[in-house]
C-alpha atoms as a PDB file:
ATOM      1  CA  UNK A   1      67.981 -79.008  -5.816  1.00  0.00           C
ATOM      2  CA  UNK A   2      70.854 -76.692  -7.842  1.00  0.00           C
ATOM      3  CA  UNK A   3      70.510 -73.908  -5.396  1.00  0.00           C
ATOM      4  CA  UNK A   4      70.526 -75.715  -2.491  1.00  0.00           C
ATOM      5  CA  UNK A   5      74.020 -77.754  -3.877  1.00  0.00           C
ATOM      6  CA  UNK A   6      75.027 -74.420  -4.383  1.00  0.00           C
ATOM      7  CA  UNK A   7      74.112 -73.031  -1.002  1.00  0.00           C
ATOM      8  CA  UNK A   8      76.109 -75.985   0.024  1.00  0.00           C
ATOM      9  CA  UNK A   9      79.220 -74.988  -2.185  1.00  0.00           C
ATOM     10  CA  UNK A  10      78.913 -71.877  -0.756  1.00  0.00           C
ATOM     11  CA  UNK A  11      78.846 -73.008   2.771  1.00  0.00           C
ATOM     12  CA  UNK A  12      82.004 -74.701   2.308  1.00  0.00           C
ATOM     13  CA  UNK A  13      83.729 -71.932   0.873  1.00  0.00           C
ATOM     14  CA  UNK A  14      82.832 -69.466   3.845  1.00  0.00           C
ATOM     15  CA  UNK A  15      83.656 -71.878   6.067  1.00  0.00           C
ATOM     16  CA  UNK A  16      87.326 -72.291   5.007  1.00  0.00           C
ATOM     17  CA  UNK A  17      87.586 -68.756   5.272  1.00  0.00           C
ATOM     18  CA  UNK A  18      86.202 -68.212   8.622  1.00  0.00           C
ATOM     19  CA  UNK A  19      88.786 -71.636   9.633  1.00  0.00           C
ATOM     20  CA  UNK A  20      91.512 -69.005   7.932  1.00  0.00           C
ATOM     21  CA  UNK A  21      90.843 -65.691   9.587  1.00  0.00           C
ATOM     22  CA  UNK A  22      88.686 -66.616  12.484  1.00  0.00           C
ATOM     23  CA  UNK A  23      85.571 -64.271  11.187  1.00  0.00           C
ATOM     24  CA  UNK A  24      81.773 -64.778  10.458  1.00  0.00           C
ATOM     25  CA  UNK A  25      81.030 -63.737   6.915  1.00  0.00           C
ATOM     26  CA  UNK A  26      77.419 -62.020   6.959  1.00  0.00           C
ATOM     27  CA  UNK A  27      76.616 -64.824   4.212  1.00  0.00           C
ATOM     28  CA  UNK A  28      74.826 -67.172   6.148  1.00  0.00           C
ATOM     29  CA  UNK A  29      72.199 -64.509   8.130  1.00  0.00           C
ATOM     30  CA  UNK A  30      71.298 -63.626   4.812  1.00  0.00           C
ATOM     31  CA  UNK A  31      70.756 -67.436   3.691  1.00  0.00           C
ATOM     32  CA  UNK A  32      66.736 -67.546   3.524  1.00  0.00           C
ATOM     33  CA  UNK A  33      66.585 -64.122   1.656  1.00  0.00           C
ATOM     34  CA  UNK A  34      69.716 -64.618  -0.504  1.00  0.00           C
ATOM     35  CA  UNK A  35      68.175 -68.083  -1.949  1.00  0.00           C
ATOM     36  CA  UNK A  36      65.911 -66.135  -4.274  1.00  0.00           C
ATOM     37  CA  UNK A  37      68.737 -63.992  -5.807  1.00  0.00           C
ATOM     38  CA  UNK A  38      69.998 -64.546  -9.296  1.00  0.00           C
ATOM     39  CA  UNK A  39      73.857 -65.073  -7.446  1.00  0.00           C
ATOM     40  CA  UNK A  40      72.437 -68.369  -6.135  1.00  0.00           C
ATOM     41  CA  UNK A  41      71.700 -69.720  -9.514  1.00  0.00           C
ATOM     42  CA  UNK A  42      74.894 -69.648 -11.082  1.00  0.00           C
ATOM     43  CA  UNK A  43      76.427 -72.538 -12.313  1.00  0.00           C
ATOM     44  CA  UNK A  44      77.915 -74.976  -9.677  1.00  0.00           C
ATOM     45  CA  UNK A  45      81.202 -75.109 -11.694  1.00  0.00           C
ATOM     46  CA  UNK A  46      81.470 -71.626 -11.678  1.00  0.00           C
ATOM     47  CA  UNK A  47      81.468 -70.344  -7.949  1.00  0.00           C
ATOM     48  CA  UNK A  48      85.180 -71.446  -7.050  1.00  0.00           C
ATOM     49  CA  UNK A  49      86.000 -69.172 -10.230  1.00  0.00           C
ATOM     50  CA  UNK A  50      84.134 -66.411  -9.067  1.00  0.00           C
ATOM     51  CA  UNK A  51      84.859 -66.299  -5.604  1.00  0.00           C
ATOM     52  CA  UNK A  52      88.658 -66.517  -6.350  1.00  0.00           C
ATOM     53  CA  UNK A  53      88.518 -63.376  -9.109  1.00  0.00           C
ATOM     54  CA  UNK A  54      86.156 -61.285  -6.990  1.00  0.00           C
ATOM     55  CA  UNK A  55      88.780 -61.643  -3.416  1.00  0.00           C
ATOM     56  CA  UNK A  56      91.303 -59.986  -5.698  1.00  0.00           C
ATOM     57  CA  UNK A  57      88.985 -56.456  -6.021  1.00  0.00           C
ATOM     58  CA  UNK A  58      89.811 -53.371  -4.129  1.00  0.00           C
ATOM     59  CA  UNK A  59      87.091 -51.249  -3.002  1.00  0.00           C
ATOM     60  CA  UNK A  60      88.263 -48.183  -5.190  1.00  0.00           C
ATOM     61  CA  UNK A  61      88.388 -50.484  -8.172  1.00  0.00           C
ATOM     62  CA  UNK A  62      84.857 -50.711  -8.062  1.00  0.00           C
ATOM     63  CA  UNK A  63      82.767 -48.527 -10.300  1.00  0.00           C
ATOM     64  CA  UNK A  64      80.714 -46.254  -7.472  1.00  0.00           C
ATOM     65  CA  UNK A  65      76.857 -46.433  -9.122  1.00  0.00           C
ATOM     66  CA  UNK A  66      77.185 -49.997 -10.249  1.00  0.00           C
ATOM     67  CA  UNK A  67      78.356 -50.562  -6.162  1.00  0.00           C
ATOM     68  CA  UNK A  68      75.266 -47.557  -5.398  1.00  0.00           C
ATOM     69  CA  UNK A  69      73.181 -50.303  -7.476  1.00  0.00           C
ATOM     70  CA  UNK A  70      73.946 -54.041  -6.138  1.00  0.00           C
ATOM     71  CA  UNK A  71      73.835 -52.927  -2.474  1.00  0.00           C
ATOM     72  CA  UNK A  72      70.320 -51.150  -3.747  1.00  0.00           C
ATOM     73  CA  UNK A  73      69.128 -54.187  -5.043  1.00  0.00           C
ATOM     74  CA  UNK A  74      69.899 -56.451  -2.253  1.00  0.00           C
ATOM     75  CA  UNK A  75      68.248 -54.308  -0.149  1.00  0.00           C
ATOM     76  CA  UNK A  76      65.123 -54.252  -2.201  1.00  0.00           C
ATOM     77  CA  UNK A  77      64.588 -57.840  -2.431  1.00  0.00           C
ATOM     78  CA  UNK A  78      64.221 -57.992   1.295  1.00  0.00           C
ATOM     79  CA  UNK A  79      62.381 -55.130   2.198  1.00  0.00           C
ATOM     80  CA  UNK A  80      59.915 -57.110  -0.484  1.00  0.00           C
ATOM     81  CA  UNK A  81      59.654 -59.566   2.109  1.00  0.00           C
ATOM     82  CA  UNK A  82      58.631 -57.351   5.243  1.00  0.00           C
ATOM     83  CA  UNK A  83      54.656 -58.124   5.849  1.00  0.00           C
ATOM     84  CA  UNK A  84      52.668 -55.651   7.392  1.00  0.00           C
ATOM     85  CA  UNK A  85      52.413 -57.486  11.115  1.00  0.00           C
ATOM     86  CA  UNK A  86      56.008 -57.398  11.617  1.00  0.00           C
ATOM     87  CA  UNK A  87      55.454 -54.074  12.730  1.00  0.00           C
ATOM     88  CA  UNK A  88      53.127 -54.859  15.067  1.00  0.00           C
ATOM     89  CA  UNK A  89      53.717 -54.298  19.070  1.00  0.00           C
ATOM     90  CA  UNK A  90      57.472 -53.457  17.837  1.00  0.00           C
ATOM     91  CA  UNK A  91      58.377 -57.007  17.361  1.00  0.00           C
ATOM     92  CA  UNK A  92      61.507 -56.384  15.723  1.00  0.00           C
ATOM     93  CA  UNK A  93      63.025 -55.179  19.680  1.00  0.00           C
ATOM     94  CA  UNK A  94      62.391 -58.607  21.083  1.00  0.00           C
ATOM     95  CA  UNK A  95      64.292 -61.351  22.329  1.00  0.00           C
ATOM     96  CA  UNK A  96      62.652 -63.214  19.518  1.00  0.00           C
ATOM     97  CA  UNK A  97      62.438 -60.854  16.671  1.00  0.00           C
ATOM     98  CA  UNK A  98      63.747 -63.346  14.189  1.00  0.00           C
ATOM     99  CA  UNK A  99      60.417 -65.084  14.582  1.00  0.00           C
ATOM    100  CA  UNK A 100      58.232 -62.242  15.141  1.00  0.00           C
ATOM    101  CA  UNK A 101      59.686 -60.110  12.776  1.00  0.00           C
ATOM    102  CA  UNK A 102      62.084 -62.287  10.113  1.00  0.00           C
ATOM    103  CA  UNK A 103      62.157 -59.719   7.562  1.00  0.00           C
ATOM    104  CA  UNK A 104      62.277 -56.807   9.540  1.00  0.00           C
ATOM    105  CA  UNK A 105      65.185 -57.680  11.720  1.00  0.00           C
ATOM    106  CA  UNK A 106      66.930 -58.834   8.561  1.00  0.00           C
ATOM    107  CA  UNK A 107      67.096 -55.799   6.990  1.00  0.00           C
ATOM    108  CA  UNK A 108      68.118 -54.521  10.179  1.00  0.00           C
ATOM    109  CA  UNK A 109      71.045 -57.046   9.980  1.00  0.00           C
ATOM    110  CA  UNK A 110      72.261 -55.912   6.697  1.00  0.00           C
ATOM    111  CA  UNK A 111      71.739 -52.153   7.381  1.00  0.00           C
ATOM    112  CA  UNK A 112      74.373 -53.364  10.306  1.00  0.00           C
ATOM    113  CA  UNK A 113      76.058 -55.518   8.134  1.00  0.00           C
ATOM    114  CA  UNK A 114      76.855 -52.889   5.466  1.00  0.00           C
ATOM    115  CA  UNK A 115      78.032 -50.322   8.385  1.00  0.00           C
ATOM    116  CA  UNK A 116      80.642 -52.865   8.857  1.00  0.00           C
ATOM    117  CA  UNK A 117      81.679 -53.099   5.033  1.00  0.00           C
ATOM    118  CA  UNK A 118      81.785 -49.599   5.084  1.00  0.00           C
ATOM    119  CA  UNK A 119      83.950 -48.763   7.792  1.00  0.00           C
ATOM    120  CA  UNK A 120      85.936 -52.176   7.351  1.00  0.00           C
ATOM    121  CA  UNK A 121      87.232 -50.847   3.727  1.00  0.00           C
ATOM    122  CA  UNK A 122      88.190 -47.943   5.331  1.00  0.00           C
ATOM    123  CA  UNK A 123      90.116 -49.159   8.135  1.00  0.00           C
ATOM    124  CA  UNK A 124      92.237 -51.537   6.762  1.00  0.00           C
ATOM    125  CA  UNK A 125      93.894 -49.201   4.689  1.00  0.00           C
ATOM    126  CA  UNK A 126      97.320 -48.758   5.786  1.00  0.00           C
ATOM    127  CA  UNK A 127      97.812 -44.943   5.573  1.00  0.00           C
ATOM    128  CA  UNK A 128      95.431 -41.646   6.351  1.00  0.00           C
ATOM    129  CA  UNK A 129      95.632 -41.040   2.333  1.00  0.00           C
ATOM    130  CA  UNK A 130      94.099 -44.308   1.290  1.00  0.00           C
ATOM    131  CA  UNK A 131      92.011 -44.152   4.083  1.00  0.00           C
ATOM    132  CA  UNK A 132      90.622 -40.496   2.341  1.00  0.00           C
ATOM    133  CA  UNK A 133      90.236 -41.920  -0.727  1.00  0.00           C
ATOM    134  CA  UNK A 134      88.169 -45.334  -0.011  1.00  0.00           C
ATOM    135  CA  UNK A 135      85.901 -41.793   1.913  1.00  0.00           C
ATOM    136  CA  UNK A 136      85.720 -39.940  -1.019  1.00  0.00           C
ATOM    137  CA  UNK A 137      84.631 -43.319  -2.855  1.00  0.00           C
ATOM    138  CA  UNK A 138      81.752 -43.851  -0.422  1.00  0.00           C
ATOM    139  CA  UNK A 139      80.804 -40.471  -0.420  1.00  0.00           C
ATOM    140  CA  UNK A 140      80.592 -40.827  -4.105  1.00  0.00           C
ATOM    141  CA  UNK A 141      78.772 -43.921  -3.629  1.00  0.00           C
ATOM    142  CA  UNK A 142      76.281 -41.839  -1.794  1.00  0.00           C
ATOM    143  CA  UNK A 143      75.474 -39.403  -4.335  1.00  0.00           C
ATOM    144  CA  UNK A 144      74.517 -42.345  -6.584  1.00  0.00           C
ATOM    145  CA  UNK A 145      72.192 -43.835  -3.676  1.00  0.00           C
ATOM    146  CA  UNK A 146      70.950 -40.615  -3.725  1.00  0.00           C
ATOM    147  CA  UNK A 147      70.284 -40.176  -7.599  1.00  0.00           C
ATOM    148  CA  UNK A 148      68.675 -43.561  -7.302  1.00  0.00           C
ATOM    149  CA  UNK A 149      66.692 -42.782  -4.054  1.00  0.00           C
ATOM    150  CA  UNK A 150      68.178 -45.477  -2.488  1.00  0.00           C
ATOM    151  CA  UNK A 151      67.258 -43.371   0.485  1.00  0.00           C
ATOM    152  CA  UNK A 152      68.240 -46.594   3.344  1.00  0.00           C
ATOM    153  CA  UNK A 153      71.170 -47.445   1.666  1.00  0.00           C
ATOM    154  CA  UNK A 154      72.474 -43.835   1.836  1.00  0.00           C
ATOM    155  CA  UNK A 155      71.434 -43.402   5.649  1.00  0.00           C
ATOM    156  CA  UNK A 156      73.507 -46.894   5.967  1.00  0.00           C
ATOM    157  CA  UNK A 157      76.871 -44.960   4.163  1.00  0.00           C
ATOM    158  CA  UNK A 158      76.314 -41.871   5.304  1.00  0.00           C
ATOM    159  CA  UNK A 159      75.575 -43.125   8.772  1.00  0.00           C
ATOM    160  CA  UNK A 160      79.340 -45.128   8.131  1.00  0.00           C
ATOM    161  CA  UNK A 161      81.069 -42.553   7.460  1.00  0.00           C
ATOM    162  CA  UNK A 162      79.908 -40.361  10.259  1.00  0.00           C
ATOM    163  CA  UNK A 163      80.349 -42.595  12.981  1.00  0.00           C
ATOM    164  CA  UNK A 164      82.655 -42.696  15.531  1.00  0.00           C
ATOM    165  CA  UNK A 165      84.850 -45.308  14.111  1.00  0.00           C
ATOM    166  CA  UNK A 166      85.445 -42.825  10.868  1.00  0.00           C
ATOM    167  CA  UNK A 167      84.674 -39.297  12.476  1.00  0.00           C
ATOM    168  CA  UNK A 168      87.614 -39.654  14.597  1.00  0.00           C
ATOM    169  CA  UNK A 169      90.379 -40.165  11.867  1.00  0.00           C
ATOM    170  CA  UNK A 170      91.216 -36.726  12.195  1.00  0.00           C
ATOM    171  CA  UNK A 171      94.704 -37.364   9.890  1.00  0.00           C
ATOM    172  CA  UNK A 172      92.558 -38.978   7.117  1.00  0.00           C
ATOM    173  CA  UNK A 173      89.865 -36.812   7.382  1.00  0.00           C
ATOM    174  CA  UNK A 174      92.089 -33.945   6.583  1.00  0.00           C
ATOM    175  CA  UNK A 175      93.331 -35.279   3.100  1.00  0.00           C
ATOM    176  CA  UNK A 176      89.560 -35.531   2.474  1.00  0.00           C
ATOM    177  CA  UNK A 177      88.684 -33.020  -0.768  1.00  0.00           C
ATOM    178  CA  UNK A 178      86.423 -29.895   0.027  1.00  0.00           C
ATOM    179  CA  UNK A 179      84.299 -30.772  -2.833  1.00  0.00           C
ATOM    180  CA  UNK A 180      83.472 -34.520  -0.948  1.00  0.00           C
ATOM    181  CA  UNK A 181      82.942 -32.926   2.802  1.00  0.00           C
ATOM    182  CA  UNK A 182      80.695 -30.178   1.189  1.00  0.00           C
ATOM    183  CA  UNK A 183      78.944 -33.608  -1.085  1.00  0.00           C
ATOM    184  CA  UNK A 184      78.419 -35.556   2.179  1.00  0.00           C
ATOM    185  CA  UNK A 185      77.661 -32.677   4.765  1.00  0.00           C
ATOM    186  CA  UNK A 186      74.223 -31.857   1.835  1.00  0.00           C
ATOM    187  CA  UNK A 187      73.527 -35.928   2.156  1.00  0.00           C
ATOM    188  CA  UNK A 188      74.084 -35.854   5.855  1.00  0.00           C
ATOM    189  CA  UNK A 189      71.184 -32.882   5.933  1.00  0.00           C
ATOM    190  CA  UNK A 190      69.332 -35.149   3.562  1.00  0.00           C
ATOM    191  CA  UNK A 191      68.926 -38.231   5.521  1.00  0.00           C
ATOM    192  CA  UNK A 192      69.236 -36.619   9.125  1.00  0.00           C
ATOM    193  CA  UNK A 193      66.242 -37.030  11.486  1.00  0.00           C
ATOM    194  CA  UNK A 194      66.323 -33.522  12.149  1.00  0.00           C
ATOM    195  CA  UNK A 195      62.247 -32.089  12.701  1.00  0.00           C
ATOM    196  CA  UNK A 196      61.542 -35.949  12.465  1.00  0.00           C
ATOM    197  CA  UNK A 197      63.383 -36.769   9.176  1.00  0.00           C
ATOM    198  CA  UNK A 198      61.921 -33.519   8.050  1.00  0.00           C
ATOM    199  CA  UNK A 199      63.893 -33.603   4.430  1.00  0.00           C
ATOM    200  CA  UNK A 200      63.459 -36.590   3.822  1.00  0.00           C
ATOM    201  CA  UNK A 201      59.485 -36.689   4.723  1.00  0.00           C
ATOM    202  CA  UNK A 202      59.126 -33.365   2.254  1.00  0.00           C
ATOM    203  CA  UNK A 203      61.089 -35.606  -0.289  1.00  0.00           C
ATOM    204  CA  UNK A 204      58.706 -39.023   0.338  1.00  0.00           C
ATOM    205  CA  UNK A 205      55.510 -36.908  -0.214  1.00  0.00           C
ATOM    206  CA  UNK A 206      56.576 -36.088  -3.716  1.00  0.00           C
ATOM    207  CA  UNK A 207      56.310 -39.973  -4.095  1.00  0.00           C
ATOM    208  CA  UNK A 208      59.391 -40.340  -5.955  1.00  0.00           C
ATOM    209  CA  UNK A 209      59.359 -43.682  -8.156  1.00  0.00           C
ATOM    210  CA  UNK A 210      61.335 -46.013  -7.993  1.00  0.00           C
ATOM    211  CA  UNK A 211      62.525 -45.149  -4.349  1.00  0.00           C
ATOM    212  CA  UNK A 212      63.377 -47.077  -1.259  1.00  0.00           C
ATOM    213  CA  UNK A 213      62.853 -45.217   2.089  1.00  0.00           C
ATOM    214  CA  UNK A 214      64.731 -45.262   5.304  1.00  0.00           C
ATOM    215  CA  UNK A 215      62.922 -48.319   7.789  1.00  0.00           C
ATOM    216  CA  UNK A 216      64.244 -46.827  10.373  1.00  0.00           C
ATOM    217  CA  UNK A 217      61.809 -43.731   9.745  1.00  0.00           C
ATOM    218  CA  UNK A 218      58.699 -45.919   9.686  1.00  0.00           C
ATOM    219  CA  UNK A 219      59.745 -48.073  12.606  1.00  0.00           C
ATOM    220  CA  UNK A 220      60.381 -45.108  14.559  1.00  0.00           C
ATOM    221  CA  UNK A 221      56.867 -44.194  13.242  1.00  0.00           C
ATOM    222  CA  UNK A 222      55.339 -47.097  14.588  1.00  0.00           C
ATOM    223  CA  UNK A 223      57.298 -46.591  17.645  1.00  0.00           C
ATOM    224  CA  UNK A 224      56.310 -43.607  18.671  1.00  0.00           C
ATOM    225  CA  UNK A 225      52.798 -43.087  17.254  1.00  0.00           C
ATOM    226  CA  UNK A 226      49.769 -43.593  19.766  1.00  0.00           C
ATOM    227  CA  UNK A 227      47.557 -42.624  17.117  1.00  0.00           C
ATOM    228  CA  UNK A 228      46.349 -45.652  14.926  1.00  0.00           C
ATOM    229  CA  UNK A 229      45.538 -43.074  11.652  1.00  0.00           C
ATOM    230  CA  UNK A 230      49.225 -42.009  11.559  1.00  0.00           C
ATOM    231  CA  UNK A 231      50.178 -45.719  11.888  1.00  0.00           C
ATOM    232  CA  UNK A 232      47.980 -46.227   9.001  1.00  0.00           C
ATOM    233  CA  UNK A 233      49.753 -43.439   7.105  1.00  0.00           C
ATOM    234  CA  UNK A 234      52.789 -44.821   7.421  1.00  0.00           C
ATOM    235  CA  UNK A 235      52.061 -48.435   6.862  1.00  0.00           C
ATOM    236  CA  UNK A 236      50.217 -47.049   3.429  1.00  0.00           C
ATOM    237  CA  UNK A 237      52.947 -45.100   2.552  1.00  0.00           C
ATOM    238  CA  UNK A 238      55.691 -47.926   3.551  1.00  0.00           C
ATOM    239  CA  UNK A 239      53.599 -50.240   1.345  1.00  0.00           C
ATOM    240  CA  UNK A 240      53.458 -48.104  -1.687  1.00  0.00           C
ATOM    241  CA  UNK A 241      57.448 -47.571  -2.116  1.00  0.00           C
ATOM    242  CA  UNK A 242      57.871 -51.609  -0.960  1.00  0.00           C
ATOM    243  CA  UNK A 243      56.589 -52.517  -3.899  1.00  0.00           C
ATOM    244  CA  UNK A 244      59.465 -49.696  -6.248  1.00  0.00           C
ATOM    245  CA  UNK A 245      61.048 -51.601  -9.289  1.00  0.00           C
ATOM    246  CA  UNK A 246      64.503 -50.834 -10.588  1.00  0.00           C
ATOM    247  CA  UNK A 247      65.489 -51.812 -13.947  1.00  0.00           C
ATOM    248  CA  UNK A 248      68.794 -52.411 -13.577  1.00  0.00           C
ATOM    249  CA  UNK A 249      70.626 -56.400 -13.442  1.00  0.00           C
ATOM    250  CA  UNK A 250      72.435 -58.475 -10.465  1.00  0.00           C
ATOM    251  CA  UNK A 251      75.941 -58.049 -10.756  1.00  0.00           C
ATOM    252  CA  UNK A 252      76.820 -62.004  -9.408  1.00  0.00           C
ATOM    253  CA  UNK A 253      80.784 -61.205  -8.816  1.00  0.00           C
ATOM    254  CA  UNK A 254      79.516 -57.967  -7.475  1.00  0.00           C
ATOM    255  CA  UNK A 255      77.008 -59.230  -5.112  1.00  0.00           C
ATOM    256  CA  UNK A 256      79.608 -62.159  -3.792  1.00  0.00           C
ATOM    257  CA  UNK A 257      82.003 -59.268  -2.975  1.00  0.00           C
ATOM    258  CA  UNK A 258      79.134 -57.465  -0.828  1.00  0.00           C
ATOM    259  CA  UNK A 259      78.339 -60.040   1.150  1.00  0.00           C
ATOM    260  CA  UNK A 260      80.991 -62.500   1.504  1.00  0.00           C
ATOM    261  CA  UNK A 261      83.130 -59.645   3.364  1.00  0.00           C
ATOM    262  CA  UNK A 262      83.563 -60.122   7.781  1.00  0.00           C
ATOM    263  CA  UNK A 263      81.248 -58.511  10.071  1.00  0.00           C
ATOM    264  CA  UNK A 264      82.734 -56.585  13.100  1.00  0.00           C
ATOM    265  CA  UNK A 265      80.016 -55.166  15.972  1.00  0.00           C
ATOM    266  CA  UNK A 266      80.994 -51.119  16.824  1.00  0.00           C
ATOM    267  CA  UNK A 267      83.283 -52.315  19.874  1.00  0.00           C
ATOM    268  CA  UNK A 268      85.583 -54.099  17.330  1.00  0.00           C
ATOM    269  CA  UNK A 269      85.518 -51.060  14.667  1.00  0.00           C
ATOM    270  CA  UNK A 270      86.334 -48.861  17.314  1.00  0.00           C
ATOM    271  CA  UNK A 271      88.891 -50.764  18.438  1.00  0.00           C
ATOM    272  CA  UNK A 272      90.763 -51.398  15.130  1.00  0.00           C
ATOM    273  CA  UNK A 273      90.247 -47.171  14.524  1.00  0.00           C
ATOM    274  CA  UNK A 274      92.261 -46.776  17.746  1.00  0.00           C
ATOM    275  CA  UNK A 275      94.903 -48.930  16.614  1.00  0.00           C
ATOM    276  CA  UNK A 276      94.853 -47.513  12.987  1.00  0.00           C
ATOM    277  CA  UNK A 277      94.996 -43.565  14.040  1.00  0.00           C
ATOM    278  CA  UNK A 278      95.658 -43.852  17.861  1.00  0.00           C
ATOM    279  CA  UNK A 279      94.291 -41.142  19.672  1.00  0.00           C
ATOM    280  CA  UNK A 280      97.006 -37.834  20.373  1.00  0.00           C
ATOM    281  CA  UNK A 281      96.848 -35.019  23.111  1.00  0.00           C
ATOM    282  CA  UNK A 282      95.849 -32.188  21.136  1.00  0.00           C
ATOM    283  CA  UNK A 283      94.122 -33.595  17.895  1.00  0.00           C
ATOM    284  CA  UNK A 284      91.088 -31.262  16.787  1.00  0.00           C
ATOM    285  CA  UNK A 285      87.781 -32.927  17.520  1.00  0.00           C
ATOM    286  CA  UNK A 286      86.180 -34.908  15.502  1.00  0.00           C
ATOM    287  CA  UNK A 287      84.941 -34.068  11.932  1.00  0.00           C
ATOM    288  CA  UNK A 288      81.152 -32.436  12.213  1.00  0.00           C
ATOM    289  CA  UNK A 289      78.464 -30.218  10.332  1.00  0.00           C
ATOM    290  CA  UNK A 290      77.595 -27.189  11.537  1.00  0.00           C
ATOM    291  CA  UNK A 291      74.070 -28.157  12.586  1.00  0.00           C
ATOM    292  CA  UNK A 292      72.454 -25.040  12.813  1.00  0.00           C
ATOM    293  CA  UNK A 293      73.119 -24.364   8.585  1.00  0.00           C
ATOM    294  CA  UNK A 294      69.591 -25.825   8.599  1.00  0.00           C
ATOM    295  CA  UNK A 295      68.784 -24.931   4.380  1.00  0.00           C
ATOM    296  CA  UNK A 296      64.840 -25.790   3.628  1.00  0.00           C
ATOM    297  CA  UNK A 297      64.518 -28.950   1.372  1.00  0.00           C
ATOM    298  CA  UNK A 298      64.312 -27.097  -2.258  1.00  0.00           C
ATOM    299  CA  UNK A 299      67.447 -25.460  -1.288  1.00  0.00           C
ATOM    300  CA  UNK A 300      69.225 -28.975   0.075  1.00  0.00           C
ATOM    301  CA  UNK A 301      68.134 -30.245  -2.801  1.00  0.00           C
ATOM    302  CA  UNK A 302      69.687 -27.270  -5.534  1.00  0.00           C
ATOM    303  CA  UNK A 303      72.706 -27.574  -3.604  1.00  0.00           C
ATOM    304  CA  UNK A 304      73.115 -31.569  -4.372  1.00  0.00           C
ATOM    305  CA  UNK A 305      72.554 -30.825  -7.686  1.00  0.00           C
ATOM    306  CA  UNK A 306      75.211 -28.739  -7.977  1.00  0.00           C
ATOM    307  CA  UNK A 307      77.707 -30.794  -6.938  1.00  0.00           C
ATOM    308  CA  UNK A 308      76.483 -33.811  -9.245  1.00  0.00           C
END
């Protein structure tokens, strides 16, 4: 009965602030999975407190690895959830995939969902410098998903930061440090799905533990695979790392800031990057990696190391 008062309290609260800014927090599509999390047992008394203190944060405020380890954790506790039939017949593609596939499609939704946090932080700073700086947070953030193995989270950031909503800020991206685009080009390599998420597959079959794989590399799996002994392989594997422990707390205030933040689809970022760095005859295209700098995976990983 507590949590669901406070799942009420909570309700209310995102309510008024989608009355107030006309936005859908990500709260709600989160509701069945977020009712087992430690946030959802605080004391009633308490939320209007903590919701009020945590609006106040700036993203570079935020320490990077304790942000590297709430997003991790949230992401854990529902990849827990996914069952091994939700990958059947690629369910989570279908009109009803919420049904078919609950867990699946909801950590698709927050993999979306934290795209938009991402990028959002980004965007609404007001001038290509602060804009660089929230970048060279997140790429910083990466390199602690990375330590971690975090490995979806970081193919969520680096994914953000690479997109075309970011990729195009030419202005910001040049007041990005060296040191960062050299950090994030190695993670890039990392978590690219170059020879079929070749590094990360040669990092996987060390078994790593605790680590969190990419989905998205076992659902392509599934996907593509007409052969029911690679399925296996990769339901086996995917069932080995679901069940990875980490050792570290819930941050509550933290994990309210995460996920109490609007969600925008990629039409909307793009929009609000045209109208934050509007496009000029002559800019130099977009920031890339020089894709054929292909280093094998003991290499990628000496070079990470380095710039730990």
């Amino acid at each position: 009965m507590e949590v669901m008062k406070i799942e009420n309290e909570i309700e209310f609260i995102q309510l008024e602030s989608k009355n107030k800014n006309q936005k859908t927090s990500f709260l709600p599509k989160l509701r069945n999975c977020l009712e087992t999390y430690e946030i959802l047992k605080v004391k009633r008394g308490a939320i209007q407190t903590k919701v009020a203190n945590i609006t106040e944060k700036k993203i570079i405020d935020l320490d990077p690895k304790l942000l590297a380890k709430q997003i991790t954790l949230i992401d854990i506790e529902i990849l827990r959830r996914v069952q091994e039939h939700e990958f059947k017949d690629s369910n989570w593609t279908k009109m009803n995939r919420m049904n078919l596939s609950p867990n699946i499609s909801q950590n698709i939704d927050f993999f979306n969902y934290m795209i938009s946090f991402v990028q959002l932080s980004i965007l609404t700073q007001d001038d290509p410098g602060k804009r660089a700086n929230v970048i060279q947070f997140f790429v910083n953030v990466c390199q602690h998903l990375s330590e971690l193995c975090s490995f979806n989270m970081l193919k969520c950031v680096v994914t953000s930061l690479l997109d075309l909503p970011i990729n195009r800020l030419n202005s910001t991206w040049a007041r990005v440090s060296k040191s960062s685009c050299s950090a994030l080009e190695a993670l890039s390599k990392l978590v690219s799905e170059e020879n079929n998420f070749g590094y990360l597959r040669g990092l996987l079959k060390r078994r790593p533990s605790p680590a969190i794989p990419f989905l998205g590399m076992f659902l392509h799996d599934f996907f593509e695979s007409q052969k029911p002994e690679q399925r296996q392989e990769a339901m086996d594997l995917f069932m080995y790392f679901k069940g990875s422990q980490h050792p570290f707390q819930n941050d509550d205030s933290l994990q309210y800031f995460i996920l109490t933040k609007p969600f925008h689809s990629p039409k909307d970022m793009f929009n609000i990057s045209v109208k934050v760095e509007p496009d000029l005859k002559g800019n130099p295209p977009p920031y890339s990696f020089d894709d054929d700098n292909s280093p094998d995976i003991e290499t990628l990983m000496h070079e990470l190391n380095k710039l730990k």
